[in-house]
N, C-alpha and C. Protein backbone atom coordinates (compact mmCIF):
# COMPACT_ATOMS: atom_id res chain seq x y z
N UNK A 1 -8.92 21.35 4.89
CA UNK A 1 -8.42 19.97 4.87
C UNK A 1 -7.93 19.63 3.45
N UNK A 2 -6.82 18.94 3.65
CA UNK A 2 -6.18 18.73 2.10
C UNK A 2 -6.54 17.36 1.81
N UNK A 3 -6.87 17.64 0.02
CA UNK A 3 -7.41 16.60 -0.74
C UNK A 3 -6.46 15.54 -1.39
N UNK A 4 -6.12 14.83 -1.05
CA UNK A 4 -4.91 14.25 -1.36
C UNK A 4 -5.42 13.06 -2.74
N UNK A 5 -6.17 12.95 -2.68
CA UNK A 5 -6.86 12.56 -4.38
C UNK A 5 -6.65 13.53 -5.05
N UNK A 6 -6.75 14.58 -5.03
CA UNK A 6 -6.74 15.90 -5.76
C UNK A 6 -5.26 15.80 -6.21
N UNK A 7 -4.43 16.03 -5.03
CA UNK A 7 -2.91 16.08 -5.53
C UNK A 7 -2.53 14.84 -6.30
N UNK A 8 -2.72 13.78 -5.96
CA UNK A 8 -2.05 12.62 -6.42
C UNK A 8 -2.70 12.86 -8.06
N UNK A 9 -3.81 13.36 -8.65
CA UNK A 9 -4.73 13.40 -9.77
C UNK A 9 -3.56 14.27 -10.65
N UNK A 10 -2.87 15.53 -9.91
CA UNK A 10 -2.70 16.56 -10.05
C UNK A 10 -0.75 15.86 -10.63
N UNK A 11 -0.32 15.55 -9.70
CA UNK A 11 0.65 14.38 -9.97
C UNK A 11 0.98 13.86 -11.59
N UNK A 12 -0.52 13.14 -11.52
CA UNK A 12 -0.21 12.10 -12.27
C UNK A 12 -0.61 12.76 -13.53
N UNK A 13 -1.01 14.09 -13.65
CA UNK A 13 -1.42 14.54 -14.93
C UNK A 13 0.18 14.95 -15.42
N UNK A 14 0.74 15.59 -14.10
CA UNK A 14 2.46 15.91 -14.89
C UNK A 14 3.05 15.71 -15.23
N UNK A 15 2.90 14.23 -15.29
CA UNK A 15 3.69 12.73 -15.67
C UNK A 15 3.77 12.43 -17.52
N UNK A 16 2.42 12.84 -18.06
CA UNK A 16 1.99 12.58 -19.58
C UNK A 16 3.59 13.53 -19.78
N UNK A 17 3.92 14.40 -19.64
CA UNK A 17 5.12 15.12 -20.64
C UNK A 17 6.32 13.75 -20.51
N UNK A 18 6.32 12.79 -19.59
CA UNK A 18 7.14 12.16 -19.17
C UNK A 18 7.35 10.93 -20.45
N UNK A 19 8.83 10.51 -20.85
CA UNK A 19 9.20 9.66 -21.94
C UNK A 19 8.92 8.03 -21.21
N UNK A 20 9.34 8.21 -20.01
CA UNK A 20 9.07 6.95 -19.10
C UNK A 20 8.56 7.01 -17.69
N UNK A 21 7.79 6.00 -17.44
CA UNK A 21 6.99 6.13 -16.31
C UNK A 21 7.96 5.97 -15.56
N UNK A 22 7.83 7.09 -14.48
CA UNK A 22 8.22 6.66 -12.66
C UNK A 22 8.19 5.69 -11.92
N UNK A 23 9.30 4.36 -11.34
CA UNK A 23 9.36 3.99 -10.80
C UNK A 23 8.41 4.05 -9.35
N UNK A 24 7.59 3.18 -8.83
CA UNK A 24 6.50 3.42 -7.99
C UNK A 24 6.79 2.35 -6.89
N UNK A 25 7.57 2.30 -5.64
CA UNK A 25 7.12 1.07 -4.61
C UNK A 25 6.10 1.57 -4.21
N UNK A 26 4.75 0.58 -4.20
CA UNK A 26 3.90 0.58 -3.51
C UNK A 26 3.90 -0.46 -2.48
N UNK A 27 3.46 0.23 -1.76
CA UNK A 27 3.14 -0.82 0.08
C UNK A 27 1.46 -1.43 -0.13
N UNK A 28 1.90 -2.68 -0.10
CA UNK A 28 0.38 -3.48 -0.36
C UNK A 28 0.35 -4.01 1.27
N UNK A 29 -1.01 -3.96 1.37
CA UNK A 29 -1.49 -4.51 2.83
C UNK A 29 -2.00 -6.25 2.41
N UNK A 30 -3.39 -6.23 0.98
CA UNK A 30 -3.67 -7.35 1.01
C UNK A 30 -4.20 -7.21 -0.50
N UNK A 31 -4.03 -8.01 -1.28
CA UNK A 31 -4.86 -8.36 -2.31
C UNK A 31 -6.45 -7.08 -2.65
N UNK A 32 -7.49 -7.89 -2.38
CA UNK A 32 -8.29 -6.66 -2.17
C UNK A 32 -8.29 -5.28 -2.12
N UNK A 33 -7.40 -4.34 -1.29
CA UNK A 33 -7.12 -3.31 -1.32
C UNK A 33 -6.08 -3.13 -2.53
N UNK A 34 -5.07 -3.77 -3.11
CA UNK A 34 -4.37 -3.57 -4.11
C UNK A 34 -5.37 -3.32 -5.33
N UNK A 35 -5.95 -4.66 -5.58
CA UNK A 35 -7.08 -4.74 -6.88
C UNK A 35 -7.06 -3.40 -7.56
N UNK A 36 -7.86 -2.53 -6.97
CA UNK A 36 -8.13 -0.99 -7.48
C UNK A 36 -6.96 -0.21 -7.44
N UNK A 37 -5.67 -0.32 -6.39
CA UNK A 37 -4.92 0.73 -6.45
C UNK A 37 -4.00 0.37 -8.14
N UNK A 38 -3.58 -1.24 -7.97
CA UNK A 38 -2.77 -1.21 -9.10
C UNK A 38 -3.41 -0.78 -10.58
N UNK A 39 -4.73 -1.07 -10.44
CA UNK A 39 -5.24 -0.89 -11.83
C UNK A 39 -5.31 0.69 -11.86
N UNK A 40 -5.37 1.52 -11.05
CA UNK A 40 -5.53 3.19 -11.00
C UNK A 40 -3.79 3.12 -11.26
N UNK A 41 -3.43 2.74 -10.73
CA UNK A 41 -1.84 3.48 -10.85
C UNK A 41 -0.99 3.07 -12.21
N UNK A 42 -0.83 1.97 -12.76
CA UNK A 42 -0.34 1.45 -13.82
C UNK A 42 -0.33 2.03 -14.73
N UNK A 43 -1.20 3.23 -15.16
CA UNK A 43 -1.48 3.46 -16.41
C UNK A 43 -0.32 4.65 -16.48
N UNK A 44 0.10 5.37 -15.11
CA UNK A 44 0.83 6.11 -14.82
C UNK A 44 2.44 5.86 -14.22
N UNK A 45 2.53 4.93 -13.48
CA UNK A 45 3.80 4.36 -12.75
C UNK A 45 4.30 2.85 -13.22
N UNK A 46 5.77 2.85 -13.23
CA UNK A 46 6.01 1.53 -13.45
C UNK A 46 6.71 0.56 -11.74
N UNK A 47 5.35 -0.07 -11.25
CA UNK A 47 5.20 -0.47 -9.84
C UNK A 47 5.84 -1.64 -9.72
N UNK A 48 6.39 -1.70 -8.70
CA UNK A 48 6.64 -2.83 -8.06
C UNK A 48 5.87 -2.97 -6.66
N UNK A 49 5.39 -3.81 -6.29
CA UNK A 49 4.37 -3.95 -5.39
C UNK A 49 4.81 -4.48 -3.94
N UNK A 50 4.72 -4.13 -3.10
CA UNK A 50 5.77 -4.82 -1.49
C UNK A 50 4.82 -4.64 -0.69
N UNK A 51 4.73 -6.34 -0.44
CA UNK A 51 3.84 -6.78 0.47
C UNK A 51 5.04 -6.95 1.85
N UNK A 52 4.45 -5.77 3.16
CA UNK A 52 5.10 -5.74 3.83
C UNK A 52 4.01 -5.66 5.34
N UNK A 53 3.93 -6.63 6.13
CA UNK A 53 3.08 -6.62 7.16
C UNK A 53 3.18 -7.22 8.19
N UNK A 54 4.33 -7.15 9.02
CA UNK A 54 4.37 -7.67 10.45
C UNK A 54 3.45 -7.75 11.42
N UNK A 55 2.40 -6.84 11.29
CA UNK A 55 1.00 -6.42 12.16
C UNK A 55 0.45 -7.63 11.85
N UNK A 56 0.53 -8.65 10.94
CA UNK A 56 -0.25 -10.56 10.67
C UNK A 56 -0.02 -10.82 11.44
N UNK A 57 -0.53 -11.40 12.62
CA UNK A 57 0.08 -11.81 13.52
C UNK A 57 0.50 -13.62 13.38
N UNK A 58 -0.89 -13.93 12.99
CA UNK A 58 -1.15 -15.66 12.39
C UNK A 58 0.52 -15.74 10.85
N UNK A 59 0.94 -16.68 10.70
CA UNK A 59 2.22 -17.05 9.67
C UNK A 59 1.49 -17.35 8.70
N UNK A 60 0.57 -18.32 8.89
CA UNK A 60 -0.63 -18.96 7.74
C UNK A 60 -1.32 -17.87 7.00
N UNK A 61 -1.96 -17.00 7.93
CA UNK A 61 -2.52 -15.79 7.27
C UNK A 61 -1.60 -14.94 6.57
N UNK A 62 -0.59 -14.30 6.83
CA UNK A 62 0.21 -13.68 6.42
C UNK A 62 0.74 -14.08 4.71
N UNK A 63 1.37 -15.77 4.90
CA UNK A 63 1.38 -16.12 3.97
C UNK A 63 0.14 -16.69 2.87
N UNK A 64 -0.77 -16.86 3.45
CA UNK A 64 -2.48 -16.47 2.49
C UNK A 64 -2.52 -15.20 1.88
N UNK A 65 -2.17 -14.28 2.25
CA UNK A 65 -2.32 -12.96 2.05
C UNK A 65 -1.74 -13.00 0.77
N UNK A 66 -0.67 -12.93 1.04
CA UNK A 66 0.89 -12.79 0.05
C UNK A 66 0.47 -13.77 -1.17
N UNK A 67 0.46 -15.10 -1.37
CA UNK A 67 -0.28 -15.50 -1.99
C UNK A 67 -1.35 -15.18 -2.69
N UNK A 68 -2.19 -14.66 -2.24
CA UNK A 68 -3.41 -14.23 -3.01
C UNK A 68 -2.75 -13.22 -3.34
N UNK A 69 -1.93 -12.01 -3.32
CA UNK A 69 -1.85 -10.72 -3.77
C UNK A 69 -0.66 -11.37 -5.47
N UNK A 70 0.16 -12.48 -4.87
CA UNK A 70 1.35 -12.77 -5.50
C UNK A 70 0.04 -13.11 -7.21
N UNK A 71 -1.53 -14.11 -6.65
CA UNK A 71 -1.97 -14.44 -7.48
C UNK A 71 -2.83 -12.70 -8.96
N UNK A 72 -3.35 -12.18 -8.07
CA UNK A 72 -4.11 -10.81 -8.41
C UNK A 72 -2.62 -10.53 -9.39
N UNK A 73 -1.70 -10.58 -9.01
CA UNK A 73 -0.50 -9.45 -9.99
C UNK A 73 -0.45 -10.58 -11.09
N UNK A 74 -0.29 -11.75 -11.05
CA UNK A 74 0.12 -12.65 -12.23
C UNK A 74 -1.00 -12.34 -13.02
N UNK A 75 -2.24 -12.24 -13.08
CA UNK A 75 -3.83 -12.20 -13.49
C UNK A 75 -3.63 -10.88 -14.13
N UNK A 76 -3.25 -9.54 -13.32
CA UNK A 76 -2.71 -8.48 -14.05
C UNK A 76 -2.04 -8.53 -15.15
N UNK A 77 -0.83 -9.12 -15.00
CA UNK A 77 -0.08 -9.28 -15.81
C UNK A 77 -0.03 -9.99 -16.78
N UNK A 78 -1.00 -10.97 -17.13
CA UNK A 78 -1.52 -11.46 -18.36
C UNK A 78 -2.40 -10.73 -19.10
N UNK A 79 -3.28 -9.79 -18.06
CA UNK A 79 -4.17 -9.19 -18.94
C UNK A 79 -3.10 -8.05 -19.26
N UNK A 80 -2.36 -7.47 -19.37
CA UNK A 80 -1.71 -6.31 -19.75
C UNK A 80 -0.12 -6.40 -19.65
N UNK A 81 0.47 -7.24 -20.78
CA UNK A 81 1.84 -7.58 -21.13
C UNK A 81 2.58 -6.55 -21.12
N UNK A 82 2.32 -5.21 -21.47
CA UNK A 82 2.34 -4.17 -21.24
C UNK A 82 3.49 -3.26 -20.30
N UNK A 83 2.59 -3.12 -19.39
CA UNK A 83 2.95 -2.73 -18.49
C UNK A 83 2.77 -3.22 -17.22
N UNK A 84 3.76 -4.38 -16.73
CA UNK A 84 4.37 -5.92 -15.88
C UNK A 84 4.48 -5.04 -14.49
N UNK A 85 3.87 -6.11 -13.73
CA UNK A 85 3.98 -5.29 -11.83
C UNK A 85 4.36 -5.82 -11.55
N UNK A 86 6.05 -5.68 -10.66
CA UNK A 86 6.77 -6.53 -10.16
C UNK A 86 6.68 -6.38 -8.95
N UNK A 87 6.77 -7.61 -8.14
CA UNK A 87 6.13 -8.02 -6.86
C UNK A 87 7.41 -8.43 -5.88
N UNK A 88 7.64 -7.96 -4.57
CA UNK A 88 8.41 -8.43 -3.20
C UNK A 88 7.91 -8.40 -2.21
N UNK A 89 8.40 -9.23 -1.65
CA UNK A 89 7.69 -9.81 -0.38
C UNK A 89 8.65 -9.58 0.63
N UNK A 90 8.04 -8.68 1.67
CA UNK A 90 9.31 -8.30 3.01
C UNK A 90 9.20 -9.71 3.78
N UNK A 91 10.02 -9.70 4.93
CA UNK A 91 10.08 -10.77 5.92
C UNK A 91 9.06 -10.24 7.01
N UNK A 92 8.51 -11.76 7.01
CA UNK A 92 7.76 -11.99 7.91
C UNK A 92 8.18 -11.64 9.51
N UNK A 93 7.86 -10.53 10.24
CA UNK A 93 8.51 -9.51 11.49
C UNK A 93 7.58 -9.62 12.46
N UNK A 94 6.79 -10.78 13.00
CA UNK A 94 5.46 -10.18 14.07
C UNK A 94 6.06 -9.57 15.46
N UNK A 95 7.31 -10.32 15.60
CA UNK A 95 7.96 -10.12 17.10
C UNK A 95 8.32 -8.29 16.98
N UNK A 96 8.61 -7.68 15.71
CA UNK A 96 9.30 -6.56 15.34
C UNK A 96 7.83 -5.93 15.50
N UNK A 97 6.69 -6.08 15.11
CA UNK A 97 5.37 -5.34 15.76
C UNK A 97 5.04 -5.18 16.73
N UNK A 98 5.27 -6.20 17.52
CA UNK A 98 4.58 -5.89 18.64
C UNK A 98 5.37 -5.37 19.70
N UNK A 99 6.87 -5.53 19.03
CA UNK A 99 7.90 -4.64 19.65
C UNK A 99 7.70 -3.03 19.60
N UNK A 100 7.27 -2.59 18.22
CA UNK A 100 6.54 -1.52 18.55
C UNK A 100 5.47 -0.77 18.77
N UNK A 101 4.73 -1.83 19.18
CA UNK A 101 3.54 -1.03 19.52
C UNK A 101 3.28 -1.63 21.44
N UNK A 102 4.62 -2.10 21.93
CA UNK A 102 4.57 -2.26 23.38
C UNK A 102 3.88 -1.59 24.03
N UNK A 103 2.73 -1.85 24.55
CA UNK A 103 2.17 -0.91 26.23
C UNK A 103 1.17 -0.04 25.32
N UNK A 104 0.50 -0.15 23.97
CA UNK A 104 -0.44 -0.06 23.71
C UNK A 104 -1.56 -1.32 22.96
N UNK A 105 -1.59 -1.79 23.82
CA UNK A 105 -2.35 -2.87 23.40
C UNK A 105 -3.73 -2.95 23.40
N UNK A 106 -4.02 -2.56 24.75
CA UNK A 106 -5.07 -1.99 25.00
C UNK A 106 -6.36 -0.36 24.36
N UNK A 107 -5.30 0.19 23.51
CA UNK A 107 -5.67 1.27 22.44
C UNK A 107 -6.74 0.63 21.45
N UNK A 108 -8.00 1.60 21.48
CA UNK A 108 -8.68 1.23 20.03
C UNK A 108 -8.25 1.13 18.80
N UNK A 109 -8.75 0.36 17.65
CA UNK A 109 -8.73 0.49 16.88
C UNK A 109 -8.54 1.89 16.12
N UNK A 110 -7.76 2.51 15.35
CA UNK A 110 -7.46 4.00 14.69
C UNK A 110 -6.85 4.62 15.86
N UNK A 111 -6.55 4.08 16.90
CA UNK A 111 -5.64 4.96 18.00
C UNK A 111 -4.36 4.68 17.60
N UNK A 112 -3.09 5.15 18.66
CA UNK A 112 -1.86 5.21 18.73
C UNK A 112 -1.14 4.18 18.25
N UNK A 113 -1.61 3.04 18.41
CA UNK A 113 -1.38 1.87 18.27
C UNK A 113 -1.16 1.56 16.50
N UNK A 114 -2.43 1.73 16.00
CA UNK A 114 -2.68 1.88 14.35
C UNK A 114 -1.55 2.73 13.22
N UNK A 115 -1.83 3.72 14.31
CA UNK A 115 -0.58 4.85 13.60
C UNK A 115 1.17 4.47 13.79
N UNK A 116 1.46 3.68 14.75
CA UNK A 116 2.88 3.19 14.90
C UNK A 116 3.12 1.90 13.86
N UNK A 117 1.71 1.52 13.40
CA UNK A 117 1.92 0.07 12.77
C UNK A 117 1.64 0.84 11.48
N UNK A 118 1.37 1.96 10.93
CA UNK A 118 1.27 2.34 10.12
C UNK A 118 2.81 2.71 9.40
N UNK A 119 3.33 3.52 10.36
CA UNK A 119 4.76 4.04 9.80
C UNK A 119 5.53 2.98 10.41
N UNK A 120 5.60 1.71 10.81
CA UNK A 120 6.54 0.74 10.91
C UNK A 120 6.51 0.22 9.54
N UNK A 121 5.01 0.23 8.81
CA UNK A 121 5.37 -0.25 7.09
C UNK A 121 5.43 0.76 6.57
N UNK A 122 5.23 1.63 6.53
CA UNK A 122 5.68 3.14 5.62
C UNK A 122 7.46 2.87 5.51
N UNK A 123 7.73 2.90 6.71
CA UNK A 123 9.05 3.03 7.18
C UNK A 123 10.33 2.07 6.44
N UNK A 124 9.51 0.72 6.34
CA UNK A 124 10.09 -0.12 5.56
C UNK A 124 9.93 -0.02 4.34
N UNK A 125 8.89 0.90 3.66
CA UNK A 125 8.75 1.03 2.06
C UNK A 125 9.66 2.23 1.75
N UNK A 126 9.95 3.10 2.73
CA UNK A 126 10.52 4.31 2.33
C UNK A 126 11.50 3.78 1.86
N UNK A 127 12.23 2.83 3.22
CA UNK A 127 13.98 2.24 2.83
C UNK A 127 13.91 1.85 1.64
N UNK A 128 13.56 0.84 1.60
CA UNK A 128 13.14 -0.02 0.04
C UNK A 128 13.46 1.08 -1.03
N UNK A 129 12.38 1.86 -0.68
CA UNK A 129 12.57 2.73 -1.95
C UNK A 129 13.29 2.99 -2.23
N UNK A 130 14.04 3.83 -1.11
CA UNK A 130 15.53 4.59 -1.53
C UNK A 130 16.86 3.69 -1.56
N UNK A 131 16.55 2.40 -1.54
CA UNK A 131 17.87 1.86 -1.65
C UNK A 131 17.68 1.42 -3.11
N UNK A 132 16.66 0.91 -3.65
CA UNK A 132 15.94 0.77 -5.32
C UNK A 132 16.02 1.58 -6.07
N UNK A 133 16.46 2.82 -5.51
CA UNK A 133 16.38 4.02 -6.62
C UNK A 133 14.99 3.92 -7.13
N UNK A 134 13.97 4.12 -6.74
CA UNK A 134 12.66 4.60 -6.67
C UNK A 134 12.83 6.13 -6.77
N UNK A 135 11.61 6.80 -7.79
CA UNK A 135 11.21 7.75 -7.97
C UNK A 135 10.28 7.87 -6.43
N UNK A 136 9.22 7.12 -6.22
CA UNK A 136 7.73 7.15 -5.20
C UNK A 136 7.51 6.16 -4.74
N UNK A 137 7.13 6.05 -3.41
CA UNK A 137 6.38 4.90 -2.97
C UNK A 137 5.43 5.73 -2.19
N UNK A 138 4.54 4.65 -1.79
CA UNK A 138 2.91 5.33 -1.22
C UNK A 138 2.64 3.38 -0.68
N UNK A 139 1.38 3.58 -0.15
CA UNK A 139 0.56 2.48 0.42
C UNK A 139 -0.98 2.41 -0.13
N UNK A 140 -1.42 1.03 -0.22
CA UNK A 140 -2.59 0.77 -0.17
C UNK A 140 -3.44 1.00 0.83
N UNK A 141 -3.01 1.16 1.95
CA UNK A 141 -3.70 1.78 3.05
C UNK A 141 -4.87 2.94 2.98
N UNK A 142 -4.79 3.70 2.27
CA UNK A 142 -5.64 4.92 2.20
C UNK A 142 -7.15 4.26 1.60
N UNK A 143 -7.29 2.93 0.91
CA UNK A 143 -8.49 2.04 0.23
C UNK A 143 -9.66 2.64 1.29
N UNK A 144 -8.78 1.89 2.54
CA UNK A 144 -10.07 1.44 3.49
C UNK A 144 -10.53 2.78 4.40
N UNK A 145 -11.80 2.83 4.40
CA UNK A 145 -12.69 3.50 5.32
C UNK A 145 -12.15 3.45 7.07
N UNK A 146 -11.33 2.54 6.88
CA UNK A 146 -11.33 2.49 8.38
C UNK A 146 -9.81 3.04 8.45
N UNK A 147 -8.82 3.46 7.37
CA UNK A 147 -7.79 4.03 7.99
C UNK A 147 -7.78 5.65 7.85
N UNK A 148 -6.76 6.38 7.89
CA UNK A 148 -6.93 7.71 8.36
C UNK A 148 -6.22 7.96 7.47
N UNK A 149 -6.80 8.45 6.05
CA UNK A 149 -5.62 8.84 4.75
C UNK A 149 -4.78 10.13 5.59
N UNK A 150 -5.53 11.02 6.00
CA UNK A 150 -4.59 12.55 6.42
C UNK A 150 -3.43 11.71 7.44
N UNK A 151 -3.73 10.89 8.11
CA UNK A 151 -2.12 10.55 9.21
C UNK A 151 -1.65 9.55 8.53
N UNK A 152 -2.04 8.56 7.08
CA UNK A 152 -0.80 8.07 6.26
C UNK A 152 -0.23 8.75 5.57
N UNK A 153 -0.92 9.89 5.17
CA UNK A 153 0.14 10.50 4.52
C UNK A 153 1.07 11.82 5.11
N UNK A 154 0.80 12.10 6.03
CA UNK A 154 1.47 12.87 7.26
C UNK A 154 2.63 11.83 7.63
N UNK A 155 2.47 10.59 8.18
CA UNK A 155 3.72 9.56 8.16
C UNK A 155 4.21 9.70 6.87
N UNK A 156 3.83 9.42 5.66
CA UNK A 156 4.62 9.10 4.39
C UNK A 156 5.36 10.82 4.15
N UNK A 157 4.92 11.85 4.18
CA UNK A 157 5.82 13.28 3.93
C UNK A 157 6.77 12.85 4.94
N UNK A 158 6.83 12.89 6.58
CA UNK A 158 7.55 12.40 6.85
C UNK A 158 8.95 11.72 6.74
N UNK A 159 8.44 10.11 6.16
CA UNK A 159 9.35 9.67 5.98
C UNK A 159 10.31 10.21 4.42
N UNK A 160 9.27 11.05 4.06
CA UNK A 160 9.80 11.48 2.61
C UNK A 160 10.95 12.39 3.18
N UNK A 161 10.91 13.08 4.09
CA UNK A 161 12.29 14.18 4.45
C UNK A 161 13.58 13.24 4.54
N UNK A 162 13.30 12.09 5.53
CA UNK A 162 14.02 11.37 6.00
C UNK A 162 15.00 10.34 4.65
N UNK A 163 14.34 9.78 3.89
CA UNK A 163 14.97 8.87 2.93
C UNK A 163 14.81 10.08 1.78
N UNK A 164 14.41 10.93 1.30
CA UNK A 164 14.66 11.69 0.69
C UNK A 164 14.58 10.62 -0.89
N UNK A 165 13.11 10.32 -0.60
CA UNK A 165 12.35 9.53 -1.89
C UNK A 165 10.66 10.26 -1.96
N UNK A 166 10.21 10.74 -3.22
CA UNK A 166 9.15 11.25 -3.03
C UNK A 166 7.93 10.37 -2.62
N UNK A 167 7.03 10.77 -1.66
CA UNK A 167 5.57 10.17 -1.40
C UNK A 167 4.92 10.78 -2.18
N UNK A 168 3.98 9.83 -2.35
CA UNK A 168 3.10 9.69 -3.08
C UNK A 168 1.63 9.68 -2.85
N UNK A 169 1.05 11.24 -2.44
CA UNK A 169 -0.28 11.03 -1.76
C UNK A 169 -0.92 10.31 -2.11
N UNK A 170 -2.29 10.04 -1.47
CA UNK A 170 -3.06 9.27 -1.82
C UNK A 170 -4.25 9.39 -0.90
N UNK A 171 -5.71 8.88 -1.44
CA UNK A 171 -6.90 8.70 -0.26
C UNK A 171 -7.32 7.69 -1.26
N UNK A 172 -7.35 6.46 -1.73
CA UNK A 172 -7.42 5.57 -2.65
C UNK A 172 -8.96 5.31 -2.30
N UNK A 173 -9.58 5.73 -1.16
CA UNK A 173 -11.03 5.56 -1.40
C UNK A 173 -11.93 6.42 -2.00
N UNK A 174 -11.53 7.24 -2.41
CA UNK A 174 -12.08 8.68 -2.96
C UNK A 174 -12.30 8.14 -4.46
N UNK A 175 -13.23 8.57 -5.23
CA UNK A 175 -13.52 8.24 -6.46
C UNK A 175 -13.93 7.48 -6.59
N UNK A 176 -14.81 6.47 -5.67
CA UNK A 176 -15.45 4.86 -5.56
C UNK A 176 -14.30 3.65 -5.60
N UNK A 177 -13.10 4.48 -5.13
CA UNK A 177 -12.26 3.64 -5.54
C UNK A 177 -12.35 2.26 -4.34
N UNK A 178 -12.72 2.54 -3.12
CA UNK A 178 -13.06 1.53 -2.20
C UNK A 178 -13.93 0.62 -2.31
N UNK A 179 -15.07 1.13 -3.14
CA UNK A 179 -16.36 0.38 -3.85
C UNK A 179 -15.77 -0.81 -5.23
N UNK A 180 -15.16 -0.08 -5.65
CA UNK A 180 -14.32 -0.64 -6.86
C UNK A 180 -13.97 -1.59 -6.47
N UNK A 181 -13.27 -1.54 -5.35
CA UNK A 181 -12.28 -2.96 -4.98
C UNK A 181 -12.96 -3.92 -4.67
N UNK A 182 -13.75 -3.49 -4.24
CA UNK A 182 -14.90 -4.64 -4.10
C UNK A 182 -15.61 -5.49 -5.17
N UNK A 183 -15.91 -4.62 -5.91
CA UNK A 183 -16.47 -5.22 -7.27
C UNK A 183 -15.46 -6.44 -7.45
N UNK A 184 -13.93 -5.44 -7.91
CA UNK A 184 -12.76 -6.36 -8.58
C UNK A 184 -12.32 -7.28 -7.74
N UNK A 185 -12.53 -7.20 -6.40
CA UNK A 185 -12.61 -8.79 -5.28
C UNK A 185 -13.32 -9.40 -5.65
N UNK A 186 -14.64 -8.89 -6.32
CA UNK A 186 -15.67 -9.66 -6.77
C UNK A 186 -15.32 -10.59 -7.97
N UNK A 187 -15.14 -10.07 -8.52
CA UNK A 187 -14.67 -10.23 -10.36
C UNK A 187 -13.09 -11.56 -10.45
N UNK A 188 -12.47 -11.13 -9.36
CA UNK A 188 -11.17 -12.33 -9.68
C UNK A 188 -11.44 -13.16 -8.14
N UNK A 189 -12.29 -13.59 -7.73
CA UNK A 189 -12.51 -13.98 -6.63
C UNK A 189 -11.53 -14.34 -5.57
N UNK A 190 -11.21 -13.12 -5.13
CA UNK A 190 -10.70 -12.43 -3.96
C UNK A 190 -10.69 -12.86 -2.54
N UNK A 191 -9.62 -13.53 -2.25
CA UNK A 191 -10.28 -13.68 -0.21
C UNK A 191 -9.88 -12.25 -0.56
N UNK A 192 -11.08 -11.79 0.75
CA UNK A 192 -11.27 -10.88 1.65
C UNK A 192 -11.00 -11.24 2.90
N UNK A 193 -9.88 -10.85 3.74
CA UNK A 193 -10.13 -11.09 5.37
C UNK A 193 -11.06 -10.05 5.65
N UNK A 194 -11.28 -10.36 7.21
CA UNK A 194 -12.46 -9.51 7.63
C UNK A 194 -11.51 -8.95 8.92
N UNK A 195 -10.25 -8.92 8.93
CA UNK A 195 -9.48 -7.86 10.11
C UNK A 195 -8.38 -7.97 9.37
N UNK A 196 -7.65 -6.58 10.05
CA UNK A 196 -6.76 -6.14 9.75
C UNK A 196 -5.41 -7.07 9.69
N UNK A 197 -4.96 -7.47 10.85
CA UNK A 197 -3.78 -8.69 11.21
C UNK A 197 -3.58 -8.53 12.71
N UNK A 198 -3.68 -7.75 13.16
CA UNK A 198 -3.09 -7.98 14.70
C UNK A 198 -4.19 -8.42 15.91
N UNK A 199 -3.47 -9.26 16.44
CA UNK A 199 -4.17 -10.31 17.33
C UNK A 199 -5.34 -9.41 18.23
């Protein structure tokens, strides 16, 4: 089984010969799960952050979300003038979710269902990327315990053939990094939702 902390580690060590950091879209799900990824990645990539999630099903929530994540990057970005995370926000798409995940509704949680809503935002970060002239994009997705780093990043190689922009492995829970986020939810006081987004 491949270690995709390992590679991404492995990555980012190749980068030090580098005069300027790599352009990075990252796919943010929510605040919380960002917390730890941006502070791991920054020191290495110069990110722009895309909050992209049609799977919200609620408008209020969606835009809570975005909000709180829009707040976590400004908070970043005071503490580290530095090196600035620039932030976009996709359009709000619920009708475009549930368009694709028709006639599995009824699927558990981490089933078929999960994985189509997975590469429906992969899918939209790839574009992004490659129309940005992005070096990498990757997702916050890999944080949580409850998603399946080996099939996000099986979607993200994927879409990497297709837009022909490099992915960017990842298992962002590996290294306490899932524990972490918690803390740092803790520390800038963080909503946490307690589900994913879809009804």
């Amino acid at each position: 089984m491949r270690n995709y902390q390992k590679e991404l580690e492995q990555i980012i060590a190749s980068l030090t010969e580098k005069k300027e950091k790599p352009r990075l879209l990252l796919h943010s799900c929510c605040a919380p799960c960002s917390s730890y990824c941006l502070k791991y990645l920054r020191e290495s990539f110069s990110i722009t952050d895309f909050y992209y999630n049609p799977n919200i099903t609620e408008k209020q929530e969606y835009e809570k979300r975005a909000e709180e994540l829009r707040r976590l990057i400004g908070i970043y970005n005071d503490e580290d003038k530095e090196a600035p995370i620039d932030y976009i926000t996709g359009a709000y798409e619920p009708a475009l979710f549930f368009e694709t995940v028709k006639g599995l509704e009824e699927e558990p949680e981490g089933g078929e269902r999960c994985l189509r809503c997975y590469e429906l935002r992969l899918r939209e970060a790839a574009k992004r990327a490659k129309e940005g002239g992005f070096e990498y994009f990757t997702t916050t997705l890999s944080i949580s315990p409850l998603k399946k780093a080996d099939r996000l990043n099986e979607i993200g190689e994927r879409l990497q053939e297709e837009y022909h922009v490099a992915h960017l492995p990842s298992d962002f829970k590996k290294k306490n990094g899932y524990l972490q986020s918690i803390e740092l939810s803790r520390q800038y006081g963080l909503y946490r939702q307690n589900y994913c987004g879809c009804v």
